[in-house]
C-alpha atoms as a PDB file:
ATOM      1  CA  UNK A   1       0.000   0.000   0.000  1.00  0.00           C
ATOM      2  CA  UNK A   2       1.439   3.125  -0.769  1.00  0.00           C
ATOM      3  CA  UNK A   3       1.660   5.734   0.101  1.00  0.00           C
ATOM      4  CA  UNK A   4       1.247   5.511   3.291  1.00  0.00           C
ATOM      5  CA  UNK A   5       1.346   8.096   6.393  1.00  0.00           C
ATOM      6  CA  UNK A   6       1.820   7.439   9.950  1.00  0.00           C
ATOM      7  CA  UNK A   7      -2.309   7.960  10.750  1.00  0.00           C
ATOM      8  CA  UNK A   8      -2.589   5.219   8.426  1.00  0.00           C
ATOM      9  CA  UNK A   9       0.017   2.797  10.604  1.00  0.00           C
ATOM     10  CA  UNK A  10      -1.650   4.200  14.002  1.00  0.00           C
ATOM     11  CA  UNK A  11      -5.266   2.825  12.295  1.00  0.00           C
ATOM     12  CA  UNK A  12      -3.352  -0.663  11.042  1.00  0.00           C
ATOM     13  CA  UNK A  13      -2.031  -1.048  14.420  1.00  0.00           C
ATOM     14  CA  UNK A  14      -5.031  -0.263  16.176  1.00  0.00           C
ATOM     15  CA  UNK A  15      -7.062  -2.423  14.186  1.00  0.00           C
ATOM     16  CA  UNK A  16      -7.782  -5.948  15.476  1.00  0.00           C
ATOM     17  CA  UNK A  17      -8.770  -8.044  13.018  1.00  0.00           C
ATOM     18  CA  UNK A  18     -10.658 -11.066  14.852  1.00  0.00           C
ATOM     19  CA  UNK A  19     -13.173  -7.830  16.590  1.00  0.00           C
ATOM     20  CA  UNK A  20     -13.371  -6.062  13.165  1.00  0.00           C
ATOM     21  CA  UNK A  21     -12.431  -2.876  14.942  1.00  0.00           C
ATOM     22  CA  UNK A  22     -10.343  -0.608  16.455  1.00  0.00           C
ATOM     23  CA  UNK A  23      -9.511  -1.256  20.135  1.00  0.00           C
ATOM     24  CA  UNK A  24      -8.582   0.709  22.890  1.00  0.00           C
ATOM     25  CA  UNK A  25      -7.760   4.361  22.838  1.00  0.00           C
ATOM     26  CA  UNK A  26      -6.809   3.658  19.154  1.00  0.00           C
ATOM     27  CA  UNK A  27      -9.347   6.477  17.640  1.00  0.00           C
ATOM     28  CA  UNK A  28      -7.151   9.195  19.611  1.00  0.00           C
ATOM     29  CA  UNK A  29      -3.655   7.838  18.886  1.00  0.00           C
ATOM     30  CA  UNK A  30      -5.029   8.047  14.774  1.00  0.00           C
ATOM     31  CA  UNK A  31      -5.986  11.668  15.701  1.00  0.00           C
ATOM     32  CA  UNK A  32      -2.869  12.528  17.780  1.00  0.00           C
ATOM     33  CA  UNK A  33      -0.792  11.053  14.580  1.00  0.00           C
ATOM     34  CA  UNK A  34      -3.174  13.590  12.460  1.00  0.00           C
ATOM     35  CA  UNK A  35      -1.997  16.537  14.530  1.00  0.00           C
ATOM     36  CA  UNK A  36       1.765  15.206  14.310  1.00  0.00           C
ATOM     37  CA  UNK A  37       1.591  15.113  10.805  1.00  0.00           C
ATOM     38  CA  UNK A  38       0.252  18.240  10.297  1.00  0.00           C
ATOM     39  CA  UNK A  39       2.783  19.882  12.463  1.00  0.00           C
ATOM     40  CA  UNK A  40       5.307  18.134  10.392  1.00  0.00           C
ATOM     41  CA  UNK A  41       3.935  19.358   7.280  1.00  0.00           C
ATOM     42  CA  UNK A  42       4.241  23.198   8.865  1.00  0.00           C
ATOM     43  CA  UNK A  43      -0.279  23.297   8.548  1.00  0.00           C
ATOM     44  CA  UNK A  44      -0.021  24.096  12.118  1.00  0.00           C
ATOM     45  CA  UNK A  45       1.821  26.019  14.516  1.00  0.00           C
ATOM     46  CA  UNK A  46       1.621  27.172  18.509  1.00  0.00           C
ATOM     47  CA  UNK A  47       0.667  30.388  19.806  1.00  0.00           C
ATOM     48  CA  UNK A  48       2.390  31.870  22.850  1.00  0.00           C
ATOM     49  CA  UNK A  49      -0.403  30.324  25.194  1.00  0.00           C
ATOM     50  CA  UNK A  50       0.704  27.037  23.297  1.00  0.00           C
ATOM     51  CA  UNK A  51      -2.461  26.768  21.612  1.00  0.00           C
ATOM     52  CA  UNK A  52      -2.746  25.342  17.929  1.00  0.00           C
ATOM     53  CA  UNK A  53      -3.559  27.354  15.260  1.00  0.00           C
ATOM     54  CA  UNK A  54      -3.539  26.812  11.178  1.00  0.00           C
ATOM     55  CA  UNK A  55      -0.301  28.154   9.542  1.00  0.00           C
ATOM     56  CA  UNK A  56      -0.658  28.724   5.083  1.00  0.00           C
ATOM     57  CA  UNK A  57      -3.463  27.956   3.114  1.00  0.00           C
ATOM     58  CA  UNK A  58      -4.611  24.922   0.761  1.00  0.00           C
ATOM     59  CA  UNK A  59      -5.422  21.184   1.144  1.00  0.00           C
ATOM     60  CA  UNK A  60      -2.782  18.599   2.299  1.00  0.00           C
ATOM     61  CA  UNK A  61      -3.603  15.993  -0.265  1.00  0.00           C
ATOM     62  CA  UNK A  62      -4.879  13.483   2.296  1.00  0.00           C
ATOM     63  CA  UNK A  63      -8.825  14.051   3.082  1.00  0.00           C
ATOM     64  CA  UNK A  64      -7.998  12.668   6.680  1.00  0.00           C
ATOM     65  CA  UNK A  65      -5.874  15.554   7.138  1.00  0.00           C
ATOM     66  CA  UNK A  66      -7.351  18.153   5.614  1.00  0.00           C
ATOM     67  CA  UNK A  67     -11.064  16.747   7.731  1.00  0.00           C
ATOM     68  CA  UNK A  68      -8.974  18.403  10.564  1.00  0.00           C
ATOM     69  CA  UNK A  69      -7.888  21.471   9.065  1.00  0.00           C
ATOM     70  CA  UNK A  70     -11.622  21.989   8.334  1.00  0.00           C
ATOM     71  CA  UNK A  71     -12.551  21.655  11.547  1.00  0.00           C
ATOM     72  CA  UNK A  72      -9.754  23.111  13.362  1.00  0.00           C
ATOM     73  CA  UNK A  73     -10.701  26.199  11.104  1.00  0.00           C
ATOM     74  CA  UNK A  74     -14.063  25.828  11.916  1.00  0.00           C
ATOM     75  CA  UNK A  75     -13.941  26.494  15.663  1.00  0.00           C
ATOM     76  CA  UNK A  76     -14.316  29.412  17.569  1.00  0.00           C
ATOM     77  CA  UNK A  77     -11.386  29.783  19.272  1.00  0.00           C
ATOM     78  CA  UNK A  78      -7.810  28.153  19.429  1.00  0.00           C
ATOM     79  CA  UNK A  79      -7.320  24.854  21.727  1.00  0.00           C
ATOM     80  CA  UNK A  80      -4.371  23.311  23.243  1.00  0.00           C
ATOM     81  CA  UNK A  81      -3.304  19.952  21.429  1.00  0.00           C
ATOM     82  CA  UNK A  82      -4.300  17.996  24.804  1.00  0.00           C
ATOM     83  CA  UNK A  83      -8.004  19.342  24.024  1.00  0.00           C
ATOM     84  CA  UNK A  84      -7.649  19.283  20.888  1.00  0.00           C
ATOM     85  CA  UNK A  85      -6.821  15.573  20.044  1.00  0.00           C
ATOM     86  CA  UNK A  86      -9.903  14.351  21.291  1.00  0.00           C
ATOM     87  CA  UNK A  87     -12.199  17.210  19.561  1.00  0.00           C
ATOM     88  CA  UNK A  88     -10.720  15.466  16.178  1.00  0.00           C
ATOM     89  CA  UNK A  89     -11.215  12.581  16.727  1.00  0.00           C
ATOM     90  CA  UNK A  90     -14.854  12.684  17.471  1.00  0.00           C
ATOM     91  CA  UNK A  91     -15.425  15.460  15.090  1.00  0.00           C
ATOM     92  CA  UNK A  92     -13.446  15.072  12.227  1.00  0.00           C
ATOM     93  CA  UNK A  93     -13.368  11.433  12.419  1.00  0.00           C
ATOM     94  CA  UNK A  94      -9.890  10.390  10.895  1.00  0.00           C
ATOM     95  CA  UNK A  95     -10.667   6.983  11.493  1.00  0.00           C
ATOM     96  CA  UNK A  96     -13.535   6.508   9.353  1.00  0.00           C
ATOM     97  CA  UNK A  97     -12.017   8.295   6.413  1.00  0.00           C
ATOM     98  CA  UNK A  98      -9.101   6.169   6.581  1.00  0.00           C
ATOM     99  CA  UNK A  99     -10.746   2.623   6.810  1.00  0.00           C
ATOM    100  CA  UNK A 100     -12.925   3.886   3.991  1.00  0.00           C
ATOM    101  CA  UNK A 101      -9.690   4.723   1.886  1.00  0.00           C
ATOM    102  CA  UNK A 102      -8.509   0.645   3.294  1.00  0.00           C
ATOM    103  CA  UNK A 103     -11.806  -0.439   1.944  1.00  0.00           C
ATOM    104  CA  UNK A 104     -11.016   1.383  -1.782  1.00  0.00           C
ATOM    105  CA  UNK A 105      -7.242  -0.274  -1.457  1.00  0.00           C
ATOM    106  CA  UNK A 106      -9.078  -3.909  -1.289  1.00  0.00           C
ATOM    107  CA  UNK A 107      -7.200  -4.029   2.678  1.00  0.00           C
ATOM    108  CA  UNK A 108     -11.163  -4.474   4.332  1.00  0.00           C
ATOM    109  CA  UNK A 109     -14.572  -4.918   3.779  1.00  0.00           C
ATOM    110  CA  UNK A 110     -17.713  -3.283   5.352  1.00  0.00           C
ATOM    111  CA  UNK A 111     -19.468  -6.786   7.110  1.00  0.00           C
ATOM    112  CA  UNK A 112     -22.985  -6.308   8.715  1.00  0.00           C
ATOM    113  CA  UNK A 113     -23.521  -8.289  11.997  1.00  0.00           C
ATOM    114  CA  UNK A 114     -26.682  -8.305  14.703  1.00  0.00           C
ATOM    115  CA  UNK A 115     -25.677  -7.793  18.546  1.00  0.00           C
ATOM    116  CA  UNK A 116     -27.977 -10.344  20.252  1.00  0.00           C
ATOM    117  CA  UNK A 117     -29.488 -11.045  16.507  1.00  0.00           C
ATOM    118  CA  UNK A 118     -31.738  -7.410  16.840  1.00  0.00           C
ATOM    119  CA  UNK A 119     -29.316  -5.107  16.426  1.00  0.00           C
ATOM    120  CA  UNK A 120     -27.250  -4.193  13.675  1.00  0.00           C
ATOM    121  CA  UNK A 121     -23.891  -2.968  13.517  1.00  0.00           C
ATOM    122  CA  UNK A 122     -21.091  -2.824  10.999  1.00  0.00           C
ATOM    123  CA  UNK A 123     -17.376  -4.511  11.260  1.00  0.00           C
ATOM    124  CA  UNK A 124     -14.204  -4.711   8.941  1.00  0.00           C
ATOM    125  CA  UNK A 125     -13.193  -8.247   7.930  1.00  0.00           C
ATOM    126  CA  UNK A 126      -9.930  -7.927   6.891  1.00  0.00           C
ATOM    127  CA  UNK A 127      -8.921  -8.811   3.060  1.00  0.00           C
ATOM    128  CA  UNK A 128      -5.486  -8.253   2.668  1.00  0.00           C
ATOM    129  CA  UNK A 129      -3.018  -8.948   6.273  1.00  0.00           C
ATOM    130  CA  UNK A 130      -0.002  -7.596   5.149  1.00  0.00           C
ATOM    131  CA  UNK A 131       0.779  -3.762   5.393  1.00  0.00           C
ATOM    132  CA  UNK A 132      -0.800  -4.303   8.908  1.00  0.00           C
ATOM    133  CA  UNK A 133       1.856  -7.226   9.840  1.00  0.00           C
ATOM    134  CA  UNK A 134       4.377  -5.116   8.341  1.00  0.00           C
ATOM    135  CA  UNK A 135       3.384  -2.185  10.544  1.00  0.00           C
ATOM    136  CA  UNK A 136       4.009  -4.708  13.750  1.00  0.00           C
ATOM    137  CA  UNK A 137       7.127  -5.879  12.502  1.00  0.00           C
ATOM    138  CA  UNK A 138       8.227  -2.678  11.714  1.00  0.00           C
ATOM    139  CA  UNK A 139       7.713  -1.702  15.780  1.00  0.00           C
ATOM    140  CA  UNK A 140       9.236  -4.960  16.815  1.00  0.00           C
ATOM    141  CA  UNK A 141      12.118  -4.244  14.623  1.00  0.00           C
ATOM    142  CA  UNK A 142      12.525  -0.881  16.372  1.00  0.00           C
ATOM    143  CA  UNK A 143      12.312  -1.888  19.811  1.00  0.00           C
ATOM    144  CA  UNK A 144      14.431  -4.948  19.697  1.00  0.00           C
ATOM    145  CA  UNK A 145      17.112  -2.937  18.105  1.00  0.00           C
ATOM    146  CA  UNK A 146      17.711  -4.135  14.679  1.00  0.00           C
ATOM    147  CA  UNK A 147      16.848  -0.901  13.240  1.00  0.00           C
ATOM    148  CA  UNK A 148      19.653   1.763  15.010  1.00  0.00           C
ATOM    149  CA  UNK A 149      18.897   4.983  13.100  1.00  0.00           C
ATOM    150  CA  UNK A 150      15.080   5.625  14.360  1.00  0.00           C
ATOM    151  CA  UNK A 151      13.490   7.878  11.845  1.00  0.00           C
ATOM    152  CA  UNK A 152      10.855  10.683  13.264  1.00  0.00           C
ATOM    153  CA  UNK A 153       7.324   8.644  12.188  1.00  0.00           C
ATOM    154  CA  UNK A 154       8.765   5.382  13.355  1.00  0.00           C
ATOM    155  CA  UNK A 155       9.548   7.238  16.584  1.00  0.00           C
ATOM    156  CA  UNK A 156       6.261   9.019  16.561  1.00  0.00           C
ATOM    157  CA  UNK A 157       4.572   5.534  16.034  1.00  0.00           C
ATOM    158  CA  UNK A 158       6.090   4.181  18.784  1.00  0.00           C
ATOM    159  CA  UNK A 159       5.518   7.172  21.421  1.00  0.00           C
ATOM    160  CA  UNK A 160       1.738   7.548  20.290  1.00  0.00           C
ATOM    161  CA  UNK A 161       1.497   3.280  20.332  1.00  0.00           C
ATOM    162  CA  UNK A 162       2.809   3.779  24.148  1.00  0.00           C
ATOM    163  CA  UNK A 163       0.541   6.765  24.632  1.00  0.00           C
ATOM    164  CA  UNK A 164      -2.451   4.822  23.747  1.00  0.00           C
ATOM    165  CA  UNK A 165      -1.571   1.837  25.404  1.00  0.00           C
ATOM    166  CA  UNK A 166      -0.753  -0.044  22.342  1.00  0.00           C
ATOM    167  CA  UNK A 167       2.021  -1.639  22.290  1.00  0.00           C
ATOM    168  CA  UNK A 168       0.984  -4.802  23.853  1.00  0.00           C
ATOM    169  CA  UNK A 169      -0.470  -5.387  19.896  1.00  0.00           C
ATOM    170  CA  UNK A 170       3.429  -5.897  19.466  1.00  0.00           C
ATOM    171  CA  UNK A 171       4.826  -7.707  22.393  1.00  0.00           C
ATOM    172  CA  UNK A 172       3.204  -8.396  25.737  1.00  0.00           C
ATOM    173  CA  UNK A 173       3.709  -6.720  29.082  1.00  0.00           C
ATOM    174  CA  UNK A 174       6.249  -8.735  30.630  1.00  0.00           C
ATOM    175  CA  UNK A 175       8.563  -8.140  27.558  1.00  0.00           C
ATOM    176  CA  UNK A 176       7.924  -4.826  27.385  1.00  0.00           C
ATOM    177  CA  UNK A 177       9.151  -4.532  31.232  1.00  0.00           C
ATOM    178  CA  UNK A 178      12.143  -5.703  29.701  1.00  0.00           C
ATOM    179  CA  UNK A 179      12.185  -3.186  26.701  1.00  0.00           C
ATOM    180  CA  UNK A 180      12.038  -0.101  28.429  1.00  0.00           C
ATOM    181  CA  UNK A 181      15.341   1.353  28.545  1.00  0.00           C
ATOM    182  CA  UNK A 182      15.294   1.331  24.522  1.00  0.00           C
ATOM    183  CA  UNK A 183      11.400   2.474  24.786  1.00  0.00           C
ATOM    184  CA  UNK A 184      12.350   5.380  26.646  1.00  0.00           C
ATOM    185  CA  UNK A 185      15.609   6.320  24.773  1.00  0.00           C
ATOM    186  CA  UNK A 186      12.561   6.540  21.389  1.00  0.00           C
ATOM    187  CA  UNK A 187       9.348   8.110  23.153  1.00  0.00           C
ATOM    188  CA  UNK A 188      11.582  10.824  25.212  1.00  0.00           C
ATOM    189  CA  UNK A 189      12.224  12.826  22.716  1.00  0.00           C
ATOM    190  CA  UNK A 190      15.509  11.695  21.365  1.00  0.00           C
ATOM    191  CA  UNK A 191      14.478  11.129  17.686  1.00  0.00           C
ATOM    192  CA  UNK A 192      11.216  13.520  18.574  1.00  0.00           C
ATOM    193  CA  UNK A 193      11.159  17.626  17.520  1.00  0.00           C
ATOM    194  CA  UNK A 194       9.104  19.876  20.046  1.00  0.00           C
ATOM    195  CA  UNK A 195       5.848  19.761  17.770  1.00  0.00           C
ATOM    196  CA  UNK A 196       5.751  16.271  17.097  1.00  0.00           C
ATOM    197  CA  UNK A 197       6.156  16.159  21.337  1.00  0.00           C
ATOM    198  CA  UNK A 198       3.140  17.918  21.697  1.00  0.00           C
ATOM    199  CA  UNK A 199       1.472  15.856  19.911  1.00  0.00           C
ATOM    200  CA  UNK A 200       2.944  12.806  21.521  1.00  0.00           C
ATOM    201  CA  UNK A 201       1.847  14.381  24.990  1.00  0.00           C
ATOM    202  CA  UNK A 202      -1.225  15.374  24.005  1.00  0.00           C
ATOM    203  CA  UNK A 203      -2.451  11.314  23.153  1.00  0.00           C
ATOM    204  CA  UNK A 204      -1.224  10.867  26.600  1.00  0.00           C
ATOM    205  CA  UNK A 205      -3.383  13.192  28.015  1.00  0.00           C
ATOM    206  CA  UNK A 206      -6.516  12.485  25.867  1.00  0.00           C
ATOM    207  CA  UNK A 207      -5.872   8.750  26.919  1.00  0.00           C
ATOM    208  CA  UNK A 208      -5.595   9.258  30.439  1.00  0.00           C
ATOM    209  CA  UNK A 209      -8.868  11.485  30.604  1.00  0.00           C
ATOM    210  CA  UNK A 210     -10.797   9.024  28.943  1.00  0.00           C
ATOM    211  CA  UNK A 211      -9.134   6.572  31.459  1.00  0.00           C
ATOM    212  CA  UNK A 212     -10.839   8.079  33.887  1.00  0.00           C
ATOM    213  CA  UNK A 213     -13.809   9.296  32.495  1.00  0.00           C
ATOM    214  CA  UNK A 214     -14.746   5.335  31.774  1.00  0.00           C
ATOM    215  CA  UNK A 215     -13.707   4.265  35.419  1.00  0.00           C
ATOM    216  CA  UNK A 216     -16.098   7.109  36.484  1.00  0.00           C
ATOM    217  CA  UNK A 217     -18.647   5.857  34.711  1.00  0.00           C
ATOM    218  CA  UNK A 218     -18.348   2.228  35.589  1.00  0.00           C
ATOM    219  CA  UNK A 219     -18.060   3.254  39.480  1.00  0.00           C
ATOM    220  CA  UNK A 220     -21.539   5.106  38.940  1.00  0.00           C
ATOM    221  CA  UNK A 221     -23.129   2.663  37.060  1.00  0.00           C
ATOM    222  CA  UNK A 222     -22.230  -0.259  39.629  1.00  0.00           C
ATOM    223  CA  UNK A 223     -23.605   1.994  42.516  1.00  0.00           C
END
């Protein structure tokens, strides 16, 4: 598949093929890689109150993307990336635009299915396995060290995989215990620039609100 942009390796690693959907805080980590592109690409910029606002004019060339300029240019005022992450991804809804775009590369396919055989409710069978097994390897590559040089996306991959508690799709816990010295020499900002950080940081705050905001919820319900 090609080309193809980090948001599109946040969605392949987020996506788990025997659910037919994302899982876990994977909808934030595709908008958080949205953000980090866009900074990369010099669409966005931060104000002195380190809030994000548009920088040039024009489309991107990738409709996820440019769904965020829209609505980033749409709002009333100017938000900090850790508020702003999660206003994309409910809003401009990267993730749908991108498994529509896997759908058009022959990678899915829309499947209907009935929760208790009343309700239905649409899934992705996968079609084609491999750019999403080459995303994982790619990762496993990286953290076990056969890949030295760590270039910025494969970085940012990794930080917003950790971010949104992801990279047990990779390797489980107890070897990622063991992988942390080399995790933390990639997600602290080694290989990272200050914008792509912000974007890093701001999946980790979007993740942990919504963290909380669902233990909340279950503590309320069960009382």
């Amino acid at each position: 598949m090609d080309p193809i942009t980090l948001s599109h390796r946040v969605a392949l690693l987020g996506f788990d093929p025997k659910k037919g959907r994302l899982i876990g805080y994977s909808k934030i980590a595709i908008a958080g890689a949205c953000l980090a592109e866009l900074f990369l690409l010099e669409r966005l910029k931060l104000d002195r109150k380190g809030r994000v606002e548009i920088r040039g004019k024009g489309r991107t060339g990738q409709s996820h993307l440019d769904a965020c300029l829209d609505v980033i240019g749409k709002g009333k005022r100017a938000l900090p990336a850790s508020r702003l992450v999660s206003h994309l991804a409910y809003r401009a809804k990267p993730d749908r635009i991108l498994f529509q775009e896997f759908e058009d590369r022959g990678l899915v396919r829309p499947e209907k299915r009935r929760f208790l055989g009343l309700f239905p409710y649409q899934v992705w069978s996968e079609r084609k396995a491999e750019p999403r097994l080459q995303v994982l390897q790619s990762i496993r590559d990286c953290l076990y060290g056969s890949t030295k040089e760590v270039d910025t996306e494969t970085s940012l991959l990794i930080s917003l995989a950790k971010g949104a508690q992801l990279l047990t799709r990779v390797v489980d816990r107890k070897e990622l215990k063991k992988l942390k010295p080399r995790l933390e020499s990639i997600t602290q900002g080694e290989f990272l620039g200050k914008a792509a950080q912000e974007a890093v940081q701001a999946i980790q705050t979007a993740a942990m609100v919504a963290s909380i905001t669902s233990a909340t919820v279950a503590t309320t319900a069960t009382h």
